[in-house]
PDB file of N, CA and C in Angstrom:
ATOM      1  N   UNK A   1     108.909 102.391 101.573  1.00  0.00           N
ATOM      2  CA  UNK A   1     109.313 101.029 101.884  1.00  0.00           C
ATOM      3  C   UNK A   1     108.167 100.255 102.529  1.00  0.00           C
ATOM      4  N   UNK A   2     107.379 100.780 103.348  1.00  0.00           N
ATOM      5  CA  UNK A   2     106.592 100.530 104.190  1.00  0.00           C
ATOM      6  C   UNK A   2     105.216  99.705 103.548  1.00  0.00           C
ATOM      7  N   UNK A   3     105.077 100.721 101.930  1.00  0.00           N
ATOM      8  CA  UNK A   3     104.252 100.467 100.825  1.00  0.00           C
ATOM      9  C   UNK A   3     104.350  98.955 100.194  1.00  0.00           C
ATOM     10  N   UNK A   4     105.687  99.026  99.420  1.00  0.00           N
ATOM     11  CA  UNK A   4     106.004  97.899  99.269  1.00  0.00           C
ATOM     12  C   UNK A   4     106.281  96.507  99.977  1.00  0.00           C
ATOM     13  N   UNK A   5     106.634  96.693 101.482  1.00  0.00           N
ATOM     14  CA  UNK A   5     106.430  95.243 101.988  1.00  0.00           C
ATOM     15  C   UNK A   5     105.440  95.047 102.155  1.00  0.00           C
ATOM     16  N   UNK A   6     104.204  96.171 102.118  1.00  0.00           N
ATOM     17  CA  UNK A   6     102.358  95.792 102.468  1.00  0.00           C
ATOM     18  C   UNK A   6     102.125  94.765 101.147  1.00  0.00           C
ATOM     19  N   UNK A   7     102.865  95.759  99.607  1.00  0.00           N
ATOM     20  CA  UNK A   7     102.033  95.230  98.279  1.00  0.00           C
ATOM     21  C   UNK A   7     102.856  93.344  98.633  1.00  0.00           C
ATOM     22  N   UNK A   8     104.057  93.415  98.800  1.00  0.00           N
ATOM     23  CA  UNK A   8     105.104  92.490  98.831  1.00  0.00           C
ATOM     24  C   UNK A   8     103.796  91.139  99.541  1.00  0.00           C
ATOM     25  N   UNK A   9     103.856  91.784 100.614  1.00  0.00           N
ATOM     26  CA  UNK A   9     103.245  90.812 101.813  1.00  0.00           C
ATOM     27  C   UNK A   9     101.835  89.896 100.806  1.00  0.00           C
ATOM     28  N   UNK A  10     101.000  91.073 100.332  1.00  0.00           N
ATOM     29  CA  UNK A  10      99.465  90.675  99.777  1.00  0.00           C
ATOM     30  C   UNK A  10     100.203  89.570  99.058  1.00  0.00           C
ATOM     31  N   UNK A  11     100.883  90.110  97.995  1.00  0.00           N
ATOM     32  CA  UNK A  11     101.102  89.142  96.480  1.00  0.00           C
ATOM     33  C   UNK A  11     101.501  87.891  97.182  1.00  0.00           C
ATOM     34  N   UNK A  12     102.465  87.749  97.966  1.00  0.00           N
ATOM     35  CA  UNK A  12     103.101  86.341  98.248  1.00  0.00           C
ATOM     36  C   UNK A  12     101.704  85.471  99.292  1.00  0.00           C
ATOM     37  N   UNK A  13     101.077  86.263  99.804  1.00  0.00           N
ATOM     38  CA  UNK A  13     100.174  85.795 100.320  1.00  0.00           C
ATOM     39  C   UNK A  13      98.785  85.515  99.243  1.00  0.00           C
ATOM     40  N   UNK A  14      98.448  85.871  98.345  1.00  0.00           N
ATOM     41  CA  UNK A  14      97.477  85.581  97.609  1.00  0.00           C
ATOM     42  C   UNK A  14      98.093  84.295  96.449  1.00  0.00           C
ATOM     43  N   UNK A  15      99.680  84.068  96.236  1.00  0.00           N
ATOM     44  CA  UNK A  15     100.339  83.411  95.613  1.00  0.00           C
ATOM     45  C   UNK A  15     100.036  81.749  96.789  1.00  0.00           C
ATOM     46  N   UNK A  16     100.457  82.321  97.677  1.00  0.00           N
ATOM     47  CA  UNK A  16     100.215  80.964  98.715  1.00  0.00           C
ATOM     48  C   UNK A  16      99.086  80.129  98.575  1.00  0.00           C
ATOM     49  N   UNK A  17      97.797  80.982  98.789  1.00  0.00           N
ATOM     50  CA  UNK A  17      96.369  80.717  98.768  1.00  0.00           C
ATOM     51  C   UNK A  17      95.884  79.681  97.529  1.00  0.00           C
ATOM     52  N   UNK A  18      96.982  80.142  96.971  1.00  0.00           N
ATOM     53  CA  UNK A  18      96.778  79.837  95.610  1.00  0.00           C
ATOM     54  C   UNK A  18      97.521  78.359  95.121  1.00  0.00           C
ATOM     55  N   UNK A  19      98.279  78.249  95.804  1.00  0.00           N
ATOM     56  CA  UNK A  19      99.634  76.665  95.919  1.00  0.00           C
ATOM     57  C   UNK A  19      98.845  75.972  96.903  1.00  0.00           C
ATOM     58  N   UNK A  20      97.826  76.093  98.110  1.00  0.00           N
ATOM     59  CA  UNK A  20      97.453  75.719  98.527  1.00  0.00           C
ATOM     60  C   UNK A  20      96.066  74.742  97.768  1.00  0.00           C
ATOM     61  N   UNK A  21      95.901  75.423  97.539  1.00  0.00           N
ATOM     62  CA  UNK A  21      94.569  75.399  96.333  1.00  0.00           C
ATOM     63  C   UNK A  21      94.831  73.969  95.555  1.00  0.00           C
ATOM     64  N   UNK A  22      95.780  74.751  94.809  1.00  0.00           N
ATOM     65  CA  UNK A  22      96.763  73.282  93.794  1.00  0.00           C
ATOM     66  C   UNK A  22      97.162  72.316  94.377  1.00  0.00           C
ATOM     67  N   UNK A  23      97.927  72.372  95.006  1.00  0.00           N
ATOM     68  CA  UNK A  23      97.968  71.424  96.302  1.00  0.00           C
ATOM     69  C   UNK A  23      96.911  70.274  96.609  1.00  0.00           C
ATOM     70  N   UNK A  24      95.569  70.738  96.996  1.00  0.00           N
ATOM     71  CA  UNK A  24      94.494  70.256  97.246  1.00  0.00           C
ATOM     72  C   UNK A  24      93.930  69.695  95.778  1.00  0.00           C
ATOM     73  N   UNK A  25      94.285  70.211  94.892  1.00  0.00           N
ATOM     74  CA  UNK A  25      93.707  69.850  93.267  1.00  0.00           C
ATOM     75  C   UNK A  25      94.528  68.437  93.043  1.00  0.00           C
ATOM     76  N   UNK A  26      95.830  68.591  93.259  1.00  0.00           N
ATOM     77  CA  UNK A  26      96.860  67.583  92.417  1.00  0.00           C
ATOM     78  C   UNK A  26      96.636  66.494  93.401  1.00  0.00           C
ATOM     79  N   UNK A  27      96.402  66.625  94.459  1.00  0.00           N
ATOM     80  CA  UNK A  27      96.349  65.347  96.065  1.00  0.00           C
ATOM     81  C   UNK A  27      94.837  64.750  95.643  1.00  0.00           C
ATOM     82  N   UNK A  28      93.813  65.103  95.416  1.00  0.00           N
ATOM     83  CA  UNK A  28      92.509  64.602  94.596  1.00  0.00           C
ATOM     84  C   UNK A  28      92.687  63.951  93.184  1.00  0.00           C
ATOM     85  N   UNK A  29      93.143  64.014  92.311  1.00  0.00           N
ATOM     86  CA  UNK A  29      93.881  63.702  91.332  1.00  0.00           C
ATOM     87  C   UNK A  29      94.822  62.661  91.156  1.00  0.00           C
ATOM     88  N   UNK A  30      95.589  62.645  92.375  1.00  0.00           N
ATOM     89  CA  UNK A  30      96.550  61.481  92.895  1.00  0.00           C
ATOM     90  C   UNK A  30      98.071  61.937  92.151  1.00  0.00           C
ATOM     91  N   UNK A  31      97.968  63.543  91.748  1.00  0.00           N
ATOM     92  CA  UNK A  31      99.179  63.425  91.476  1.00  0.00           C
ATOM     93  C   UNK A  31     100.065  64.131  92.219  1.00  0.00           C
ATOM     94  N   UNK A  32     101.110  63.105  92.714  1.00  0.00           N
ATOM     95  CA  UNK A  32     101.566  63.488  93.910  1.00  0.00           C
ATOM     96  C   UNK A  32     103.282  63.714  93.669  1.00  0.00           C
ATOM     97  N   UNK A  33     103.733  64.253  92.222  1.00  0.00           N
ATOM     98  CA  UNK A  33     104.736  64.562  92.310  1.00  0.00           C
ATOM     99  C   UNK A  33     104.787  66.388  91.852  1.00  0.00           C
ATOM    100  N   UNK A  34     103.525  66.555  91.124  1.00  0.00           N
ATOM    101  CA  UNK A  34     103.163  68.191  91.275  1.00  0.00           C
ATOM    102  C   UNK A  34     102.780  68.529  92.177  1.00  0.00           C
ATOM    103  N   UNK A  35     101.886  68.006  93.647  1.00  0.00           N
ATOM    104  CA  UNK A  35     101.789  68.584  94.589  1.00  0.00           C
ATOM    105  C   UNK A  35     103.194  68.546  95.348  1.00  0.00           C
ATOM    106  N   UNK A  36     104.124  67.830  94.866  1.00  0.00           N
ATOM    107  CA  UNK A  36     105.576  67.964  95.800  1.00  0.00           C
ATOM    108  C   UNK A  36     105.977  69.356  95.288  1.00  0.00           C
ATOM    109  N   UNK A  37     105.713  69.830  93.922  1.00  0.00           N
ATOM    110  CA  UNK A  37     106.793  70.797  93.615  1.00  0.00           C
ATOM    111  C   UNK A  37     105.928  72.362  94.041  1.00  0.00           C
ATOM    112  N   UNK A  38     104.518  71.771  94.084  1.00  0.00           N
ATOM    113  CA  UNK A  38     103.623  73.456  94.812  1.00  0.00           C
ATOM    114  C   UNK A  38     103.725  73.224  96.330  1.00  0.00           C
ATOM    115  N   UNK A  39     104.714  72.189  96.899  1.00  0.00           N
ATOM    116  CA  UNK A  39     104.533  72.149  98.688  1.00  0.00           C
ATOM    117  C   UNK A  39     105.802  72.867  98.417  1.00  0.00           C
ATOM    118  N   UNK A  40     106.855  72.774  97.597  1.00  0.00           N
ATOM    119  CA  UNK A  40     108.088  73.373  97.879  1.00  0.00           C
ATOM    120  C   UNK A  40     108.318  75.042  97.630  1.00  0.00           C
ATOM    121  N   UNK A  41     107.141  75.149  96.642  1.00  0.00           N
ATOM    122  CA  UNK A  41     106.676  76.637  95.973  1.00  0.00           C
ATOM    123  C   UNK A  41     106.043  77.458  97.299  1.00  0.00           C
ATOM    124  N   UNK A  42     105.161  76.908  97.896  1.00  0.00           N
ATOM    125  CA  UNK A  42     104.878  76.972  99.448  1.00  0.00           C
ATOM    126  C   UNK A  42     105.797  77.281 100.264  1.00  0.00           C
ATOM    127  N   UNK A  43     106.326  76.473 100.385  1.00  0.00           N
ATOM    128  CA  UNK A  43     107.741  76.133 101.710  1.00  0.00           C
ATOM    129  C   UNK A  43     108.458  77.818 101.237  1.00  0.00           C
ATOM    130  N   UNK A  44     108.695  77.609 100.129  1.00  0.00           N
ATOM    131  CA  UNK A  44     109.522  79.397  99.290  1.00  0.00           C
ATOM    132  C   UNK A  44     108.568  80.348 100.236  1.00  0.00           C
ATOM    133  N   UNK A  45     107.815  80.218  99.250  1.00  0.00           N
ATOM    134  CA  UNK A  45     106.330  81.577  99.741  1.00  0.00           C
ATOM    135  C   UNK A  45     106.552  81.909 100.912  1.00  0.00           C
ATOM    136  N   UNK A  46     106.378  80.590 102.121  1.00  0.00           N
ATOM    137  CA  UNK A  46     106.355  81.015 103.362  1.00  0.00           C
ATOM    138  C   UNK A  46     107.646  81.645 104.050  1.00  0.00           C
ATOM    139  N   UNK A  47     109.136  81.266 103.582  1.00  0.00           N
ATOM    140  CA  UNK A  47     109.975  81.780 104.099  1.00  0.00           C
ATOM    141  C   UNK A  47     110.001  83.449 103.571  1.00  0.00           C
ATOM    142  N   UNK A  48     109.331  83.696 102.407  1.00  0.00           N
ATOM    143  CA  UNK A  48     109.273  85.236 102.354  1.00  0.00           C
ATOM    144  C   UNK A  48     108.387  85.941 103.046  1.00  0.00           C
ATOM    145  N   UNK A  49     107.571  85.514 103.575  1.00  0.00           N
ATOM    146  CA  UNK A  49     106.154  85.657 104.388  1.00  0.00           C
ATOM    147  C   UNK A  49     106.893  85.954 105.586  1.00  0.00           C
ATOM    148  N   UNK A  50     107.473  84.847 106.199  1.00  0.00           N
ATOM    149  CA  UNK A  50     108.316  85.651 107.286  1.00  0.00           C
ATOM    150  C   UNK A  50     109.357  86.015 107.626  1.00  0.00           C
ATOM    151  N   UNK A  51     109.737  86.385 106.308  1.00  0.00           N
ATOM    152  CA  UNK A  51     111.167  87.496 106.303  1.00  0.00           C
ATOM    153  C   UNK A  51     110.445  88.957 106.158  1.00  0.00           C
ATOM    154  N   UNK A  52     109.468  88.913 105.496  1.00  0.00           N
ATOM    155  CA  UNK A  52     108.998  90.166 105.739  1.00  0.00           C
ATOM    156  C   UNK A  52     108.480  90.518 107.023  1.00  0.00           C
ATOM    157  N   UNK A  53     107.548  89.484 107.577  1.00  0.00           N
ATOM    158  CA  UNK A  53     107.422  89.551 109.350  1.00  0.00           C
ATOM    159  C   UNK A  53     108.638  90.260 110.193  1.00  0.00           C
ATOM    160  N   UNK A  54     109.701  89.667 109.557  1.00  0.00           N
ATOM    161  CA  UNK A  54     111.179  90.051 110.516  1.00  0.00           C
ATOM    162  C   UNK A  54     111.191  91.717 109.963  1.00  0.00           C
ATOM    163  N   UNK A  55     111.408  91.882 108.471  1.00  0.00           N
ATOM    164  CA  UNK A  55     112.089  93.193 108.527  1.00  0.00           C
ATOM    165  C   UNK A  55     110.538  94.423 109.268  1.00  0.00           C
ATOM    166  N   UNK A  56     109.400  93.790 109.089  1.00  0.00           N
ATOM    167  CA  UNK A  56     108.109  94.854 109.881  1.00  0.00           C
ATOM    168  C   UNK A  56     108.784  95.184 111.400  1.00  0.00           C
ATOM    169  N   UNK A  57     109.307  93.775 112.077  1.00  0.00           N
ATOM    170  CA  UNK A  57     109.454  93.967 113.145  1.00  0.00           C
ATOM    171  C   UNK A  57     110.620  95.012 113.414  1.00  0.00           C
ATOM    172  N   UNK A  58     111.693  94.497 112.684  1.00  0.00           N
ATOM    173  CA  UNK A  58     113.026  95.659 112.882  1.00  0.00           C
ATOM    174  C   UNK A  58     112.490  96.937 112.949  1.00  0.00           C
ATOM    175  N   UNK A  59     111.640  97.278 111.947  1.00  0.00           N
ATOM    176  CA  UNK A  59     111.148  98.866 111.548  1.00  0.00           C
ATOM    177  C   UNK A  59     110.700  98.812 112.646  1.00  0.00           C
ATOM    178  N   UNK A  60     109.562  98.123 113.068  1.00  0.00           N
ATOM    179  CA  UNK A  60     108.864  98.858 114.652  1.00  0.00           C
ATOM    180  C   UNK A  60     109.629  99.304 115.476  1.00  0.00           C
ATOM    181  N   UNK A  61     110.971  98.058 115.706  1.00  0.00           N
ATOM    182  CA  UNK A  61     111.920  98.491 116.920  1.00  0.00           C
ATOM    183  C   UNK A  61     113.015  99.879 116.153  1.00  0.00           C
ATOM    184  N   UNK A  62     113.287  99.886 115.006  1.00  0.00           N
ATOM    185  CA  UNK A  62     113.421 101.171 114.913  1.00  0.00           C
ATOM    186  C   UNK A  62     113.121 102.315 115.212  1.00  0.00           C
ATOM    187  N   UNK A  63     111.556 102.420 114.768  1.00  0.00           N
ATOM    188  CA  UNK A  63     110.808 103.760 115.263  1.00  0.00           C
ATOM    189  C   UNK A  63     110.411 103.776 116.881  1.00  0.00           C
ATOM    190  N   UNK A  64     110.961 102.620 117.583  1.00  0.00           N
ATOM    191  CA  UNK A  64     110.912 102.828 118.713  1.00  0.00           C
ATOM    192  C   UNK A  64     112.268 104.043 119.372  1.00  0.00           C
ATOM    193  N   UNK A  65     113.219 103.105 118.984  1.00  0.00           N
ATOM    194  CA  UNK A  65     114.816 103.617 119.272  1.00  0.00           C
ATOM    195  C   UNK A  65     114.289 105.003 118.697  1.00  0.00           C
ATOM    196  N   UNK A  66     113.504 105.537 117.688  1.00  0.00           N
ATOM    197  CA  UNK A  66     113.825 107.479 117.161  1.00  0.00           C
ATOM    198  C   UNK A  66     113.151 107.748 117.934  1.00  0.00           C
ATOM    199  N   UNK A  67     111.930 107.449 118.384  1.00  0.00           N
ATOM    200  CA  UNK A  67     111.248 107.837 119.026  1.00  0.00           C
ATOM    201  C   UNK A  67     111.557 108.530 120.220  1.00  0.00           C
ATOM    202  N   UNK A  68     112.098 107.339 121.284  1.00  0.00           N
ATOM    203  CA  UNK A  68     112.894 107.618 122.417  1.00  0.00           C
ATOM    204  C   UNK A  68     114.152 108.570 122.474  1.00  0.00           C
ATOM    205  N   UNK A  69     114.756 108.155 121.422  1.00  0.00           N
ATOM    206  CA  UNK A  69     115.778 109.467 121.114  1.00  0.00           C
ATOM    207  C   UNK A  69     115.229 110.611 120.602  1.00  0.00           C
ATOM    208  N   UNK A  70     114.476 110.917 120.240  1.00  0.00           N
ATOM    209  CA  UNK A  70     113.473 112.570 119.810  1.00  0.00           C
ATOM    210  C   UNK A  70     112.914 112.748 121.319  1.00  0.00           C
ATOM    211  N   UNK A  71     112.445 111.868 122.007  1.00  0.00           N
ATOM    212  CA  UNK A  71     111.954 112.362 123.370  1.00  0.00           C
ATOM    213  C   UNK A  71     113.063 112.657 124.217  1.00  0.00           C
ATOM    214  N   UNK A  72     114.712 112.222 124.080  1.00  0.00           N
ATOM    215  CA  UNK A  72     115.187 112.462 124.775  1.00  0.00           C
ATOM    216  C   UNK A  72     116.294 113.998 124.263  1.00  0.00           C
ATOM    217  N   UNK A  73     115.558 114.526 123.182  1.00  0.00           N
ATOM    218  CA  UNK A  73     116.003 115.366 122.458  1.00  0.00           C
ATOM    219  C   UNK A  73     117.485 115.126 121.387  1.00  0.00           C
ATOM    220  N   UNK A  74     117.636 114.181 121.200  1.00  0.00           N
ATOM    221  CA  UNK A  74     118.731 114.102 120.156  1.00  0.00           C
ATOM    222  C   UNK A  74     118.159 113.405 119.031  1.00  0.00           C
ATOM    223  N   UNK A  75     118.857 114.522 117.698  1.00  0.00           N
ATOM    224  CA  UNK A  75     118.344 114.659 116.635  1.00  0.00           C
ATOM    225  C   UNK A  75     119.688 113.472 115.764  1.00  0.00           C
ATOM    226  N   UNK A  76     118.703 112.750 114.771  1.00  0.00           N
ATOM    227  CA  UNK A  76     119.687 112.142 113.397  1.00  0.00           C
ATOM    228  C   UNK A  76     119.199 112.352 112.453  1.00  0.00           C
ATOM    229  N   UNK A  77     120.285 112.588 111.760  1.00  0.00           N
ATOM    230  CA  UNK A  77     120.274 113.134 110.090  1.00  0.00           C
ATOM    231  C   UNK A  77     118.901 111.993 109.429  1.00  0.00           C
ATOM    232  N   UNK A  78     119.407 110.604 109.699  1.00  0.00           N
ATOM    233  CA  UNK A  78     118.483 110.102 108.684  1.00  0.00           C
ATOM    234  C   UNK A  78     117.215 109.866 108.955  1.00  0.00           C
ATOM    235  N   UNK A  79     116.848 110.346 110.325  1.00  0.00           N
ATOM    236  CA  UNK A  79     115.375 110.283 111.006  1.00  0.00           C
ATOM    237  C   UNK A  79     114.408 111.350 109.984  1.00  0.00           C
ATOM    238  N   UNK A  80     114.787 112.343 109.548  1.00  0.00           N
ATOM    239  CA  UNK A  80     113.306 112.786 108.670  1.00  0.00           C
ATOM    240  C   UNK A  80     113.526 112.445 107.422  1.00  0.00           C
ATOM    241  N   UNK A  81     114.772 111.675 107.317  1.00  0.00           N
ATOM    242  CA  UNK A  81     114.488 111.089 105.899  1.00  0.00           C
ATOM    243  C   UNK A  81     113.361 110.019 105.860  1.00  0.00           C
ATOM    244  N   UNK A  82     113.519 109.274 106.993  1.00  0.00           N
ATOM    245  CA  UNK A  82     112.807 107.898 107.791  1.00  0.00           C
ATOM    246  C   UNK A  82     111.557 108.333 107.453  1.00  0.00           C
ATOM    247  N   UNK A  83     111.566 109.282 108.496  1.00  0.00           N
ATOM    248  CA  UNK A  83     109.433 109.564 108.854  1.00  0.00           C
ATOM    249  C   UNK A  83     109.286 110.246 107.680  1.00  0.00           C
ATOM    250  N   UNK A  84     109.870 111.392 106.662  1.00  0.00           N
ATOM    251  CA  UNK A  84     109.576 111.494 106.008  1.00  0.00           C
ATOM    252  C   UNK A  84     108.649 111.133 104.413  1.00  0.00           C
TER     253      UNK A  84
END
């Protein structure tokens, strides 16, 4: 999982870079109803950008919570599925 929100993260982020880009192309150009529809392609991009921010964070505070519970010696079934 961990894999895929890294590949997840790059693509939407090299996709951005990239609307940004256009963005800057169509606003030189003066056309300013395709740069509306790559600001909204953007606006997308970025809310996946930090939905993935959110679910990184859950996982951290996850492996916090096993953590602390393995130090405090109690075992869960789906913890070596986890770290596994």
């Amino acid at each position: 999982m961990h894999d895929t929100l890294f590949l997840q993260e790059v693509d939407l982020l090299q996709k951005a870079s990239r609307c940004v880009e256009y963005i800057q192309e169509y606003l030189q150009n003066r056309d300013y109803e395709t740069a509306k529809i790559e600001m909204s392609e953007l606006r997308f991009l970025l809310d996946e950008l930090q939905a993935i921010e959110q679910k990184k964070l859950r996982r951290a505070q996850l492996f916090e919570v096993v953590a602390d519970m393995k130090n405090r010696g109690i075992q869960i079934d789906f913890v070596s599925r986890l770290l596994g």
